[in-house]
N, C-alpha and C. Protein backbone atom coordinates (compact mmCIF):
# COMPACT_ATOMS: atom_id res chain seq x y z
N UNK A 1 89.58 85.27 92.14
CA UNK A 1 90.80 85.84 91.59
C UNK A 1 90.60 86.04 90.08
N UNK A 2 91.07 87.14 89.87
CA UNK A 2 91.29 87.38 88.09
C UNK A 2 92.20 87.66 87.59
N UNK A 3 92.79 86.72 86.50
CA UNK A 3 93.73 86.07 86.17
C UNK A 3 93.64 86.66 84.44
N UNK A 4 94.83 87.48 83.82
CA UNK A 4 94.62 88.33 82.73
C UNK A 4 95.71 87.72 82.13
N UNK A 5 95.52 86.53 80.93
CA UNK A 5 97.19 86.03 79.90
C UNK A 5 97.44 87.28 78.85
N UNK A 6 98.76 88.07 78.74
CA UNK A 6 98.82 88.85 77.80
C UNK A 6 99.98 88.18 77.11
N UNK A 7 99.13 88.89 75.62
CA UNK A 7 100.72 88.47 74.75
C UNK A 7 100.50 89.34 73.71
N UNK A 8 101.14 89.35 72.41
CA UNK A 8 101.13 90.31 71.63
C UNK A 8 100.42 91.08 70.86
N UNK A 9 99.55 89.70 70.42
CA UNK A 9 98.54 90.21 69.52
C UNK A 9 97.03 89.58 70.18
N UNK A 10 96.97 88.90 71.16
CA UNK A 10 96.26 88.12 71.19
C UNK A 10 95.40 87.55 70.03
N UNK A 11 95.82 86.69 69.78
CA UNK A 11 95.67 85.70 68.86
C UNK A 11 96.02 84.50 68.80
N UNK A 12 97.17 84.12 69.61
CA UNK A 12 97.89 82.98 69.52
C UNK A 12 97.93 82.20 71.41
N UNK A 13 99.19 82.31 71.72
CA UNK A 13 99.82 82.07 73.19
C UNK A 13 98.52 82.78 74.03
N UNK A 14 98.09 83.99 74.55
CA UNK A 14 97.04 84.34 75.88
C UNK A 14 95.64 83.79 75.52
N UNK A 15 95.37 83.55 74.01
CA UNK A 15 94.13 83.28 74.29
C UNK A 15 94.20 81.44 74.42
N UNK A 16 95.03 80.91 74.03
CA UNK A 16 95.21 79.80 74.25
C UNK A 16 95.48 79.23 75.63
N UNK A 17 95.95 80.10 76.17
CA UNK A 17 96.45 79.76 78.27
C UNK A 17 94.81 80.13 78.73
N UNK A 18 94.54 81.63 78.10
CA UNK A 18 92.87 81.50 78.74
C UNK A 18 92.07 80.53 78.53
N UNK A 19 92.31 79.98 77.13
CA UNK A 19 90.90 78.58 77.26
C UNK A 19 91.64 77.53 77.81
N UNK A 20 92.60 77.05 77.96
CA UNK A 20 93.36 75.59 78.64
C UNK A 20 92.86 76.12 80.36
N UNK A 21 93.20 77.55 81.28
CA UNK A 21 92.87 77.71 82.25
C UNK A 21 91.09 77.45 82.67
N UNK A 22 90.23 78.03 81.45
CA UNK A 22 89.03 78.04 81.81
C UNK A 22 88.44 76.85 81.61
N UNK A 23 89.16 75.83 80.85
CA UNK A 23 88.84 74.73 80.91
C UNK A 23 88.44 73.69 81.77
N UNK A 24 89.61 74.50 83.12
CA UNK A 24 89.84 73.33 84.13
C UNK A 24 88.57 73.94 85.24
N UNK A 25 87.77 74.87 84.52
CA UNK A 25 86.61 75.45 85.48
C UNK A 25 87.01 75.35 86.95
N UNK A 26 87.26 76.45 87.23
CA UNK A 26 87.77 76.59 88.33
C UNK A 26 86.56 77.86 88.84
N UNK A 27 86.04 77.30 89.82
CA UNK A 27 84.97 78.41 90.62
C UNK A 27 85.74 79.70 90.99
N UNK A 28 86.42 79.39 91.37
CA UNK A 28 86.76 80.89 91.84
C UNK A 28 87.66 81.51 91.05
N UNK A 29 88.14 81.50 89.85
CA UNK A 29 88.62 82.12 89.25
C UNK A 29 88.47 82.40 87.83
N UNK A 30 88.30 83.98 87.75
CA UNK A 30 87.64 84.18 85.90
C UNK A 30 89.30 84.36 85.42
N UNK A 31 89.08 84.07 84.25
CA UNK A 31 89.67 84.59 82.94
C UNK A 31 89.76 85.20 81.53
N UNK A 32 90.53 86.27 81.54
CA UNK A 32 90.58 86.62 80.40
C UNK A 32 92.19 87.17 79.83
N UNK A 33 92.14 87.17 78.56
CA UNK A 33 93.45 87.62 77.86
C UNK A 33 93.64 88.95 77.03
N UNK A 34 94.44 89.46 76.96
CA UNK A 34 94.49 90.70 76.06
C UNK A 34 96.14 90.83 74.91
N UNK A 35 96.28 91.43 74.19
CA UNK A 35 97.33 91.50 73.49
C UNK A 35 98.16 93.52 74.02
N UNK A 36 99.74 93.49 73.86
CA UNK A 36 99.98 94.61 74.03
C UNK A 36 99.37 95.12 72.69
N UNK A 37 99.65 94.69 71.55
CA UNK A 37 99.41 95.45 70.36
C UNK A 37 98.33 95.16 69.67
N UNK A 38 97.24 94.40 70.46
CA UNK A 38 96.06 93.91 69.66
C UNK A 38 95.34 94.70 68.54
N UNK A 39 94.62 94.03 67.39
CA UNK A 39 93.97 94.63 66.87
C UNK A 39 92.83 94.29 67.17
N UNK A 40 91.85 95.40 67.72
CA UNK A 40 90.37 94.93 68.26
C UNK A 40 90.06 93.89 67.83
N UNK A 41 89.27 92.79 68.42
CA UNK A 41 88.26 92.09 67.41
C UNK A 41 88.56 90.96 66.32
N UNK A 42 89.95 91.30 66.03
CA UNK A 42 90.58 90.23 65.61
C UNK A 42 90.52 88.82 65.99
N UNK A 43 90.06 88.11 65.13
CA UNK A 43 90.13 86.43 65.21
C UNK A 43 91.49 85.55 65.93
N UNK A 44 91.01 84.22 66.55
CA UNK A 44 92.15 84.03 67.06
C UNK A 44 92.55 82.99 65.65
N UNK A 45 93.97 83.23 66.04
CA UNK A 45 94.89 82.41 64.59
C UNK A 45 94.25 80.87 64.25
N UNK A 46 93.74 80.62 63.05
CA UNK A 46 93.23 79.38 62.99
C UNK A 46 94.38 78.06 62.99
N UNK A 47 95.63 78.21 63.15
CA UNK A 47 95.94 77.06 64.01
C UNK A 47 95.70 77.30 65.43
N UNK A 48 96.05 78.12 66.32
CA UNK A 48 95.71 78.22 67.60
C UNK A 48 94.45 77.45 68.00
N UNK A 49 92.95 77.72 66.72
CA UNK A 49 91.86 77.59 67.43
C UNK A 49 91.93 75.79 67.06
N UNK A 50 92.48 75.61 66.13
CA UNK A 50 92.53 73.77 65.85
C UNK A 50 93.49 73.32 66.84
N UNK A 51 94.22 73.82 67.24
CA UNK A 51 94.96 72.69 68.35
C UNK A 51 94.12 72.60 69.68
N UNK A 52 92.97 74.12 69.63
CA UNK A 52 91.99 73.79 70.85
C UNK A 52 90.80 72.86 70.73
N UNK A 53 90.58 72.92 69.54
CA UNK A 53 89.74 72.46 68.42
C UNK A 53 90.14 70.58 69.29
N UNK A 54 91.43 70.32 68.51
CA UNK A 54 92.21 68.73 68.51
C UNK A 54 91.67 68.06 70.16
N UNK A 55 92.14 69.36 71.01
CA UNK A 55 92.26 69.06 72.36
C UNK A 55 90.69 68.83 73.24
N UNK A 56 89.95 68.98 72.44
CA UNK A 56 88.51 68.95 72.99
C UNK A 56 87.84 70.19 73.74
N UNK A 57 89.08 71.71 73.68
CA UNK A 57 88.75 72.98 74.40
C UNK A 57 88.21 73.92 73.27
N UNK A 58 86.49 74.12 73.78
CA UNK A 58 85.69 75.29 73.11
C UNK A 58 86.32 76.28 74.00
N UNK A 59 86.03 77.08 72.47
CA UNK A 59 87.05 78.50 72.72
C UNK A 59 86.33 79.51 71.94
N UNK A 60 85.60 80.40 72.21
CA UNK A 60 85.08 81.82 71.50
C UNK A 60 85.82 82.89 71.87
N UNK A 61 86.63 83.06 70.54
CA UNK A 61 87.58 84.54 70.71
C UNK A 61 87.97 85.27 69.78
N UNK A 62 87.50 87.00 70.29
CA UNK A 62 88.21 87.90 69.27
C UNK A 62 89.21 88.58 70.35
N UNK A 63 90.31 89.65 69.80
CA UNK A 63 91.11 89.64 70.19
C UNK A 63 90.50 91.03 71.24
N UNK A 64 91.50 91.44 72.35
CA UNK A 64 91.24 92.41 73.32
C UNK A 64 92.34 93.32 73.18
N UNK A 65 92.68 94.63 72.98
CA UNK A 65 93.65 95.54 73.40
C UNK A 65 93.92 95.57 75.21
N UNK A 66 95.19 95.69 75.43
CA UNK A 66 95.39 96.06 76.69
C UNK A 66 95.19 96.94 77.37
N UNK A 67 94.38 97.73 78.37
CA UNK A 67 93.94 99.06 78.41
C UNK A 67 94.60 98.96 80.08
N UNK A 68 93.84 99.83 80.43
CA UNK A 68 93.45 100.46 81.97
C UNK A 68 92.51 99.37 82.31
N UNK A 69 91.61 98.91 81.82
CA UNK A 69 90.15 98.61 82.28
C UNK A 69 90.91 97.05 82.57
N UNK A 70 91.72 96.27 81.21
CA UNK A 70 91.95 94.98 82.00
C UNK A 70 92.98 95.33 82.76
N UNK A 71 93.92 96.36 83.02
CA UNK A 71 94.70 96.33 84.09
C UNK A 71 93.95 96.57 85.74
N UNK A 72 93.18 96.87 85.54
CA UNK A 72 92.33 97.32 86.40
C UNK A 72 91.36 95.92 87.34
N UNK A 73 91.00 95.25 86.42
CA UNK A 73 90.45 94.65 86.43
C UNK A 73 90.69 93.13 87.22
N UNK A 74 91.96 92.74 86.30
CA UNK A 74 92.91 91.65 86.81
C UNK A 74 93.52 92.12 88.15
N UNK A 75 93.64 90.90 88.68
CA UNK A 75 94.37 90.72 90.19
C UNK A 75 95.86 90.23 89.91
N UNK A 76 95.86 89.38 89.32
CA UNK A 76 97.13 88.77 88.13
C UNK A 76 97.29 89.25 86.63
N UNK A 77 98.86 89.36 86.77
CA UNK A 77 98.62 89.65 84.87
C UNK A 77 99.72 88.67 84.88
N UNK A 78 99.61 88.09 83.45
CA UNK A 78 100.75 86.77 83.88
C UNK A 78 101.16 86.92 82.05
N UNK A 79 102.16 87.56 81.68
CA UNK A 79 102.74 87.66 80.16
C UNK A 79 103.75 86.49 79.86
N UNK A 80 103.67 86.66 78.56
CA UNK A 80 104.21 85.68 77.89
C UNK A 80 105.67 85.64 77.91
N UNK A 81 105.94 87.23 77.84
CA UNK A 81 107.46 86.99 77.52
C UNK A 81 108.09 88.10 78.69
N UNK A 82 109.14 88.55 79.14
CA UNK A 82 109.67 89.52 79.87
C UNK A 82 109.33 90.50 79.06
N UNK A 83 109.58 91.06 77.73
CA UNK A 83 108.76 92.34 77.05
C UNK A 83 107.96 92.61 77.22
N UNK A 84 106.64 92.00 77.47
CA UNK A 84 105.33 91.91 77.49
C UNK A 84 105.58 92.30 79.05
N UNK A 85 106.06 92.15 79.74
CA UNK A 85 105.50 92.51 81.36
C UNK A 85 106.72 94.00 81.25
N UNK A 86 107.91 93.95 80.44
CA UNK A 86 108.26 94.95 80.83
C UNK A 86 107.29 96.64 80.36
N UNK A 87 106.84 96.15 79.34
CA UNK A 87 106.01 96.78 78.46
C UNK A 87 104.44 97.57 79.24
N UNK A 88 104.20 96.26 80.08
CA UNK A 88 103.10 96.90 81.02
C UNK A 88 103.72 97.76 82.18
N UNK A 89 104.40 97.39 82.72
CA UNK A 89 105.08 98.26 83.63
C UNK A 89 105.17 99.47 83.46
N UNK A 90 105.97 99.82 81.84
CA UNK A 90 106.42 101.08 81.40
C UNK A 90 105.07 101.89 81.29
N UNK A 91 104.00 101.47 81.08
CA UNK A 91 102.95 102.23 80.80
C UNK A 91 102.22 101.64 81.76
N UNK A 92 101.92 101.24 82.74
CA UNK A 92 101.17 101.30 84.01
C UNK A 92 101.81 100.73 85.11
N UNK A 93 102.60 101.66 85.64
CA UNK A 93 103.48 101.38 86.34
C UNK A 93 102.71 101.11 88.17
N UNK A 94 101.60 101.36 88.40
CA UNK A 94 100.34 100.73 89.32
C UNK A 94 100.28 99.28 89.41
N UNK A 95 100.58 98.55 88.28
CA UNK A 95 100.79 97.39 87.89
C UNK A 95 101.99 96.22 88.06
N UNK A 96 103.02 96.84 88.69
CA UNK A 96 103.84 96.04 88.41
C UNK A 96 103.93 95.17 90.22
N UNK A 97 103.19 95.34 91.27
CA UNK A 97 103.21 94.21 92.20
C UNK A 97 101.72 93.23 91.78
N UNK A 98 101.36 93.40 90.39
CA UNK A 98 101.07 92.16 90.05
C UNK A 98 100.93 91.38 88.55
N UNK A 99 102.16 92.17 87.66
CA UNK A 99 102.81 91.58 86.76
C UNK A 99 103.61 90.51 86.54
N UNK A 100 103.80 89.57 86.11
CA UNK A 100 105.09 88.47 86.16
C UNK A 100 104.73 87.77 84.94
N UNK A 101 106.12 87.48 84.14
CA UNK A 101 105.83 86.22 83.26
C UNK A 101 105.03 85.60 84.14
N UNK A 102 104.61 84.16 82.84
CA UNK A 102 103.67 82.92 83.38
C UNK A 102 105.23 82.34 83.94
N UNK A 103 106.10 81.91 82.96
CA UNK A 103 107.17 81.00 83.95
C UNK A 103 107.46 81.62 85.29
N UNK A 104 108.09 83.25 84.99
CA UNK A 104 108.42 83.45 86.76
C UNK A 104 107.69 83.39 87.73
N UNK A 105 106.16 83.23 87.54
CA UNK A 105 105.03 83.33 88.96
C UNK A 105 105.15 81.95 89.33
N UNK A 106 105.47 81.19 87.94
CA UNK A 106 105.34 79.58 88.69
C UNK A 106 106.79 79.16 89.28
N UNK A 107 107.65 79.82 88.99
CA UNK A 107 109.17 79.46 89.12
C UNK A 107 110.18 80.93 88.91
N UNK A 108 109.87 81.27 90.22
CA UNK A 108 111.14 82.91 90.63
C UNK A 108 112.18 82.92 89.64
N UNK A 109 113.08 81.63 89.52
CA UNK A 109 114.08 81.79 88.69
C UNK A 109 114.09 81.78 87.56
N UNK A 110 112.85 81.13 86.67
CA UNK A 110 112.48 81.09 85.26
C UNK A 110 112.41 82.46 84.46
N UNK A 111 113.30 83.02 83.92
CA UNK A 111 113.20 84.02 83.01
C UNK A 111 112.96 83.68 81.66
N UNK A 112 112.18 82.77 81.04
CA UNK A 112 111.93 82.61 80.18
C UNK A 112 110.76 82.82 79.76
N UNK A 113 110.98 83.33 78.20
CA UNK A 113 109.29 83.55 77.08
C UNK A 113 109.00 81.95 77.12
N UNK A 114 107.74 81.95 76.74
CA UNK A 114 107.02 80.93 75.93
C UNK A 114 107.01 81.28 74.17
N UNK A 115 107.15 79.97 74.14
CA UNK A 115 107.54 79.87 72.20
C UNK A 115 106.34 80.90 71.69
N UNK A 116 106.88 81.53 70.88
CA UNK A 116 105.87 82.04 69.92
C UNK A 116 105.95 81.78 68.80
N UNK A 117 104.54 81.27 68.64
CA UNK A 117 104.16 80.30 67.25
C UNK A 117 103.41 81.26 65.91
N UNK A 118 103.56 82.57 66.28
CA UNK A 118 102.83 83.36 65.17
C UNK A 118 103.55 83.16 63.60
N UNK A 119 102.89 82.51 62.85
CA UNK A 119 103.69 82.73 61.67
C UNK A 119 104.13 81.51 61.31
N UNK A 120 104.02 80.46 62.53
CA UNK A 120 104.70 79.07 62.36
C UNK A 120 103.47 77.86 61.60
N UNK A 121 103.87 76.75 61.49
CA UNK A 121 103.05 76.03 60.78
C UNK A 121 102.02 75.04 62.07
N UNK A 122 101.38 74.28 62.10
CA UNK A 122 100.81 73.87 63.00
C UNK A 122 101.37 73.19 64.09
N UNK A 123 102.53 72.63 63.87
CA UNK A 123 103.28 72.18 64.62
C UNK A 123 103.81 72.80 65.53
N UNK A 124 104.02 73.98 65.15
CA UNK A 124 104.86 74.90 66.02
C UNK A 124 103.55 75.48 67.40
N UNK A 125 102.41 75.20 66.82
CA UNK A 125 101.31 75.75 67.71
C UNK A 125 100.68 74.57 68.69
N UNK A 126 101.38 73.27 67.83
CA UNK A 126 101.27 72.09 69.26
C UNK A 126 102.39 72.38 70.06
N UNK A 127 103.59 72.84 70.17
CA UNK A 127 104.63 72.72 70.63
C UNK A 127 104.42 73.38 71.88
N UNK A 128 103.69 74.77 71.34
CA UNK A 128 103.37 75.70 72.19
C UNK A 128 102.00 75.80 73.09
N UNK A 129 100.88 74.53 72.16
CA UNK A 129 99.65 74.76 73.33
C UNK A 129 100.26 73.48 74.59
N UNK A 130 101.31 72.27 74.42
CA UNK A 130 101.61 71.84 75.17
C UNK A 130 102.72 72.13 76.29
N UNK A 131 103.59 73.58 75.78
CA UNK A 131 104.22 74.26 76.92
C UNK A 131 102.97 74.92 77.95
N UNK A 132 101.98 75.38 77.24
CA UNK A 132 100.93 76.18 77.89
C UNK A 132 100.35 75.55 78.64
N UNK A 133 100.40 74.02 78.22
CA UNK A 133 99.09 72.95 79.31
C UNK A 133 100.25 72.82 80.19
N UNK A 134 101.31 72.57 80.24
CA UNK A 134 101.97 72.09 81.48
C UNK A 134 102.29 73.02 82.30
N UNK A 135 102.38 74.45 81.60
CA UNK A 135 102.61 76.19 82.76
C UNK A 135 101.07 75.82 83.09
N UNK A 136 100.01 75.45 82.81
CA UNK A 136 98.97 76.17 83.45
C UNK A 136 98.59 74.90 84.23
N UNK A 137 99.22 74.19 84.32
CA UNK A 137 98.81 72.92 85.29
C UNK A 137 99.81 73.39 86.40
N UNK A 138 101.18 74.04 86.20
CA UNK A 138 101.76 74.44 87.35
C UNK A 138 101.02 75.50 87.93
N UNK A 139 100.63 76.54 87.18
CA UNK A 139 99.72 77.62 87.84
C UNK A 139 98.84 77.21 88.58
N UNK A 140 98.09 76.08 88.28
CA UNK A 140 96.87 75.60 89.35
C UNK A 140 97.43 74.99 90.68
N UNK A 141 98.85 74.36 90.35
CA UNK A 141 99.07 73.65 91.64
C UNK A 141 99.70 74.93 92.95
N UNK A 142 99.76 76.16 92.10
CA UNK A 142 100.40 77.01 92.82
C UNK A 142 98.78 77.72 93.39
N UNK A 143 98.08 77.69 92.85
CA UNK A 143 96.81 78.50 93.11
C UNK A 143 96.49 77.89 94.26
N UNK A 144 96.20 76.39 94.14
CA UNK A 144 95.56 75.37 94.94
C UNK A 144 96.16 76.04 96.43
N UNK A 145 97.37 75.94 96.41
CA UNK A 145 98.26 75.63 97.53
C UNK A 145 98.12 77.26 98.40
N UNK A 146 97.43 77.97 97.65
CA UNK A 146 97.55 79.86 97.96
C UNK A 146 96.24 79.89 98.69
């Protein structure tokens, strides 16, 4: 299965769910992340990479634009916020029986974003890599069970 975290810029929130997911090395499933508005190549935010840094997760990342190719590519796209999935929809509308926030795939009724920490001080980027470890520990128990 291929499993695509989008978020805005990638920089912050998708590339951080991609290394907490690839962490847990999971054979059968790759990962990768992209931003709607990425700027190519772009570095990921250096608090982002110290709270992966803190957590013991190596992480090599520049940032990805969202194209065709990762829509294409991914089997899952799992966004950060309802914008972010409404956003893919509007422009690849092929996409949307396998778009969903990360909360709604793990929980139908969850309409909620994940915090976004762009701009925030480090704290705000623990707040948020530990919403991310506990969505992506639900994601696995939902994978497991699929």
């Amino acid at each position: 299965m291929n499993i695509l975290f989008v978020c805005t810029g990638n920089t912050c929130r998708s590339p951080m769910a991609e290394a907490i997911l690839k962490n847990n090395q999971l054979a059968t499933i790759e990962v990768r992340s992209a931003g709607i508005f990425a700027m190519p190549q772009a570095e990921m935010s250096i608090h982002a990479q110290q709270v992966l840094n803190n957590a013991q997760i190596a992480h090599q990342h520049t940032a990805t634009q969202f194209s065709d190719g990762e829509m294409t590519w991914a089997d899952l796209i799992l966004t950060m916020t309802v914008a972010h999935k409404e956003t893919i929809i509007a422009h690849f509308p092929q996409a949307l029986h396998k778009t969903f926030t990360l909360k709604e795939y793990i929980n139908e009724e969850d309409t909620g974003d994940v915090i976004d920490p762009y701009g925030g001080n480090q704290y705000i980027y623990e707040e948020t890599f530990a919403e991310l470890t506990a969505l992506i520990a639900q994601l696995r128990q939902k994978i497991d069970k699929n």
